[in-house]
Protein backbone atom coordinates (compact mmCIF):
# COMPACT_ATOMS: atom_id res chain seq x y z
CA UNK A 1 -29.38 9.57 -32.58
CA UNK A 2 -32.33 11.95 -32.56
CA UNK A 3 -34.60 9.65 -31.13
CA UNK A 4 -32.37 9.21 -27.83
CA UNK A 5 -32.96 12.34 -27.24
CA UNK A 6 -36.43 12.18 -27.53
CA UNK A 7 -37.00 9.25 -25.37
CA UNK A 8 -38.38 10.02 -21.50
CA UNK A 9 -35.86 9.73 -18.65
CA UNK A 10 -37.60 6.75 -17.00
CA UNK A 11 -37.85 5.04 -20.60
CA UNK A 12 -33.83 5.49 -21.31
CA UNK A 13 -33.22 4.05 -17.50
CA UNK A 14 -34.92 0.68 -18.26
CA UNK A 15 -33.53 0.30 -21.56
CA UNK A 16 -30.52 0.67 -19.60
CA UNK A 17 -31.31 -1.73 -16.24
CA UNK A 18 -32.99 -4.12 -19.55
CA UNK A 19 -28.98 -4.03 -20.77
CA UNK A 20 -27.65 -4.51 -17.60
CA UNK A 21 -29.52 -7.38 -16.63
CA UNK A 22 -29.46 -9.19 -20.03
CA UNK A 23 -25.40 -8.48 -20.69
CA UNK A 24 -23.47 -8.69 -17.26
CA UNK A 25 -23.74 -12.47 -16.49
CA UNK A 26 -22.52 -13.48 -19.74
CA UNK A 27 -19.66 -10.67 -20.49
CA UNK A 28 -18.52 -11.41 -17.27
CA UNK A 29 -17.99 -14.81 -17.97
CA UNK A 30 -15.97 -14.25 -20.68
CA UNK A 31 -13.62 -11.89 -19.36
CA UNK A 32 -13.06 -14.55 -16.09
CA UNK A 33 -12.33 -16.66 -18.97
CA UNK A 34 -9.82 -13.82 -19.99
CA UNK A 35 -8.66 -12.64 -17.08
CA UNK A 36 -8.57 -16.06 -15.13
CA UNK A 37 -9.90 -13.80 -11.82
CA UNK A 38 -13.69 -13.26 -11.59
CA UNK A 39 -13.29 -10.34 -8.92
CA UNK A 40 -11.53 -8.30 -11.91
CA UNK A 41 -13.80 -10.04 -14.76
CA UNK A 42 -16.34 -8.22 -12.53
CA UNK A 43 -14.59 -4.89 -11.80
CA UNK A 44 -14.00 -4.13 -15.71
CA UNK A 45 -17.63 -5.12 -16.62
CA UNK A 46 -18.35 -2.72 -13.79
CA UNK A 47 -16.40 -0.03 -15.01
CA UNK A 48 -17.55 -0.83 -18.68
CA UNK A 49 -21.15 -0.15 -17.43
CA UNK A 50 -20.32 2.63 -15.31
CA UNK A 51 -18.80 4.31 -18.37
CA UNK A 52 -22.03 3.21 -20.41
CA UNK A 53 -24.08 4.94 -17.97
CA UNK A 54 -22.73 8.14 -18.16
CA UNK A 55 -22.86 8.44 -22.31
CA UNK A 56 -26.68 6.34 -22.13
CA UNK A 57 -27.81 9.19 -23.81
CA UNK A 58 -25.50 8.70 -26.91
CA UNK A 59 -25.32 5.22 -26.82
CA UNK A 60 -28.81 4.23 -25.89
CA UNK A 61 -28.97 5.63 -29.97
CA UNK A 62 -26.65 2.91 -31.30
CA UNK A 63 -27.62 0.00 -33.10
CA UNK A 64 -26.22 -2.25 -30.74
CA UNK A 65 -25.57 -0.81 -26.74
CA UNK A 66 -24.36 -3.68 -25.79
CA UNK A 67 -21.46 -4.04 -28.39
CA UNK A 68 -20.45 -1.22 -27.10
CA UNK A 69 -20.11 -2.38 -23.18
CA UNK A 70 -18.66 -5.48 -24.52
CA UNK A 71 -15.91 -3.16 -26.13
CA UNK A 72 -15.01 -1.03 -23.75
CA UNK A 73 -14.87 -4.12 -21.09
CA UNK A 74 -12.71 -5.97 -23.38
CA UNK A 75 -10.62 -2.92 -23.78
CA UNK A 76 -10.38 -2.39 -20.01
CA UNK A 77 -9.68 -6.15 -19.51
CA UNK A 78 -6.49 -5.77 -22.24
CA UNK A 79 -5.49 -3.14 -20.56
CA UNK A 80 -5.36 -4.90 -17.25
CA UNK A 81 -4.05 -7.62 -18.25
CA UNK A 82 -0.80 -5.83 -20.03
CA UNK A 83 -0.38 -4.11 -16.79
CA UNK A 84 0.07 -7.14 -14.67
CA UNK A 85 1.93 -9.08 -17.39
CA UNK A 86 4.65 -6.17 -17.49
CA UNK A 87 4.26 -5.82 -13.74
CA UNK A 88 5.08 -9.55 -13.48
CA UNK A 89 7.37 -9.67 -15.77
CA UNK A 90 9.52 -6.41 -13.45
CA UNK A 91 9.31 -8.74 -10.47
CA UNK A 92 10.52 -11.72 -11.73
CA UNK A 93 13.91 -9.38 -12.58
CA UNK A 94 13.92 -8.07 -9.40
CA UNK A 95 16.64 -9.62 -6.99
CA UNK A 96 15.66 -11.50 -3.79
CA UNK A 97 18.12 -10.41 -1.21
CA UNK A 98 17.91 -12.57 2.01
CA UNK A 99 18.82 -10.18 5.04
CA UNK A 100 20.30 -11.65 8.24
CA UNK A 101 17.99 -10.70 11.17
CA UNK A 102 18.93 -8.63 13.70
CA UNK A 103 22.16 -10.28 15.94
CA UNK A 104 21.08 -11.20 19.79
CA UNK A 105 23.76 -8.20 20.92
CA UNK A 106 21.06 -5.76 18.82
CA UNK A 107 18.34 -7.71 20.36
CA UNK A 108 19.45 -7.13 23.28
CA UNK A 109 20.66 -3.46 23.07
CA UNK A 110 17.35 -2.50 21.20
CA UNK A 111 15.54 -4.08 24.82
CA UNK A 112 18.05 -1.91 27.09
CA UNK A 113 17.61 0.94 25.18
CA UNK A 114 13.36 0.85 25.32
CA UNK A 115 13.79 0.26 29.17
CA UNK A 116 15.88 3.95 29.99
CA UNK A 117 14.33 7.43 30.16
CA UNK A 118 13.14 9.22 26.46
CA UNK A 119 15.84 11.64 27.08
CA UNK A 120 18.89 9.64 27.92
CA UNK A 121 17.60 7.15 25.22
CA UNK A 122 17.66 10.05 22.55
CA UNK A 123 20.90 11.10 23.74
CA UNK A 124 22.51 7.80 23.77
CA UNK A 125 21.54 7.48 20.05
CA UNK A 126 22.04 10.28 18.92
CA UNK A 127 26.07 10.44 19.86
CA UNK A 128 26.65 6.71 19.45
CA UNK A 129 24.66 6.22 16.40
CA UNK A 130 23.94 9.15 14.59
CA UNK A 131 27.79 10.32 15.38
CA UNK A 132 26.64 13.92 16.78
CA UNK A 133 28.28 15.74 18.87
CA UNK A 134 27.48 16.99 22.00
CA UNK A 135 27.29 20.54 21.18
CA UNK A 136 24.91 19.61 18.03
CA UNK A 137 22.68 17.39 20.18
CA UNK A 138 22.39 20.41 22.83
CA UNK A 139 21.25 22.84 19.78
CA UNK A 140 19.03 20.25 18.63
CA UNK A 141 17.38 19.24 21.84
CA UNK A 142 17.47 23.17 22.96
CA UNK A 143 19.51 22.71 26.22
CA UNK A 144 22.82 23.43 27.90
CA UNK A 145 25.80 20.85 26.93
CA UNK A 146 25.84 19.93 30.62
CA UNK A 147 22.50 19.00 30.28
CA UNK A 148 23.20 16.25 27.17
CA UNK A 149 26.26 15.50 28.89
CA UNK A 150 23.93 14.34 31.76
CA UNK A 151 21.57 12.80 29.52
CA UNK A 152 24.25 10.46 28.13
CA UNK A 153 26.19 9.67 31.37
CA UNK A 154 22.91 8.41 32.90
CA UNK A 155 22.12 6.93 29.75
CA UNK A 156 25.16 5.23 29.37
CA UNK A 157 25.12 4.02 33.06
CA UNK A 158 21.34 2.18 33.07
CA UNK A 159 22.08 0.79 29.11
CA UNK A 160 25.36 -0.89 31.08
CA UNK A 161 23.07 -2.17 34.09
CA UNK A 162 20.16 -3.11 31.73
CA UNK A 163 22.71 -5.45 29.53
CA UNK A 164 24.63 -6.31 33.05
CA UNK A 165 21.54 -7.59 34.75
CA UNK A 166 20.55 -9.72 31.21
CA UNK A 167 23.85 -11.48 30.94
CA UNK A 168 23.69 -12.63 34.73
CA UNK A 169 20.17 -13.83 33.85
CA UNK A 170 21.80 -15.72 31.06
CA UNK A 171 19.42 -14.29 28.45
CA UNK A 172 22.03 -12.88 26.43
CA UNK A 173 20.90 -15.15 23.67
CA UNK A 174 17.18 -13.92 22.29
């Protein structure tokens, strides 16, 4: 390990572009083999290098550098490939649920209610859906109760035109 040390900067870079070039086709291959996916054959013979390259100065005094790369990238590879057996193996016990969409009366509320002002709009969901009342959508909104009460007779008025005017259209069905 003394003679790493010893060796020039430019000298330990080639031995290390020399390792590169020789080992990365062929480990490569061998983890796609592995892995059965040659983008992450590449990424963990990547990573093996990248790891390599930041301890050259220790292992550029091994016996054999490239043992070394081949272990880590095998390691790396194991390690992946646990990780997406177990994260397989979770979504094959996961449930499929199969959701209804949305009914054409939604459909068709969710259109009225994008067509009236921000503020009635707000209103309008807030009391009917969210279940607040007036006084806690006037706090909320920082105005009078007259004001929300307003907001949501308006509101209520142009979501009743909006769905009136679709029915006589006949596209009450999306």
């Amino acid at each position: 390990m003394a003679a790493a040390a010893t060796i020039p900067i430019a000298e330990s870079q080639r031995d290390f572009d020399d390792l590169y070039a020789v080992a990365y086709q062929g480990l490569t291959l061998q983890l796609y083999a592995y892995l059965g996916d040659l983008s992450e054959a590449q990424d963990v013979v990547q990573e093996a290098f990248c790891r390599a390259y930041s301890k050259w100065k220790t292992i550029s005094g091994y016996q054999e550098p490239a043992a070394w790369v081949r272990r880590v990238a095998w390691n790396l590879a194991t390690s992946r490939f646990r990780k997406q057996k177990v994260a397989a193996t979770f979504w094959r016990k996961q449930r499929v649920e199969h959701l209804e969409g949305p009914s054409p009366d939604r459909v068709a509320l969710t259109r009225a209610l994008a067509k009236i002002p921000a503020q009635q709009r707000r209103a309008v969901v807030l009391h009917y859906m969210a279940q607040l009342s007036i006084v806690e959508i006037a706090e909320q909104e920082g105005v009078a109760e007259g004001t929300v009460k307003s907001w949501l007779s308006r509101g209520r008025a142009a979501l009743g035109q909006q769905l009136q005017d679709r029915k006589a259209k006949g596209r009450n069905d999306v």
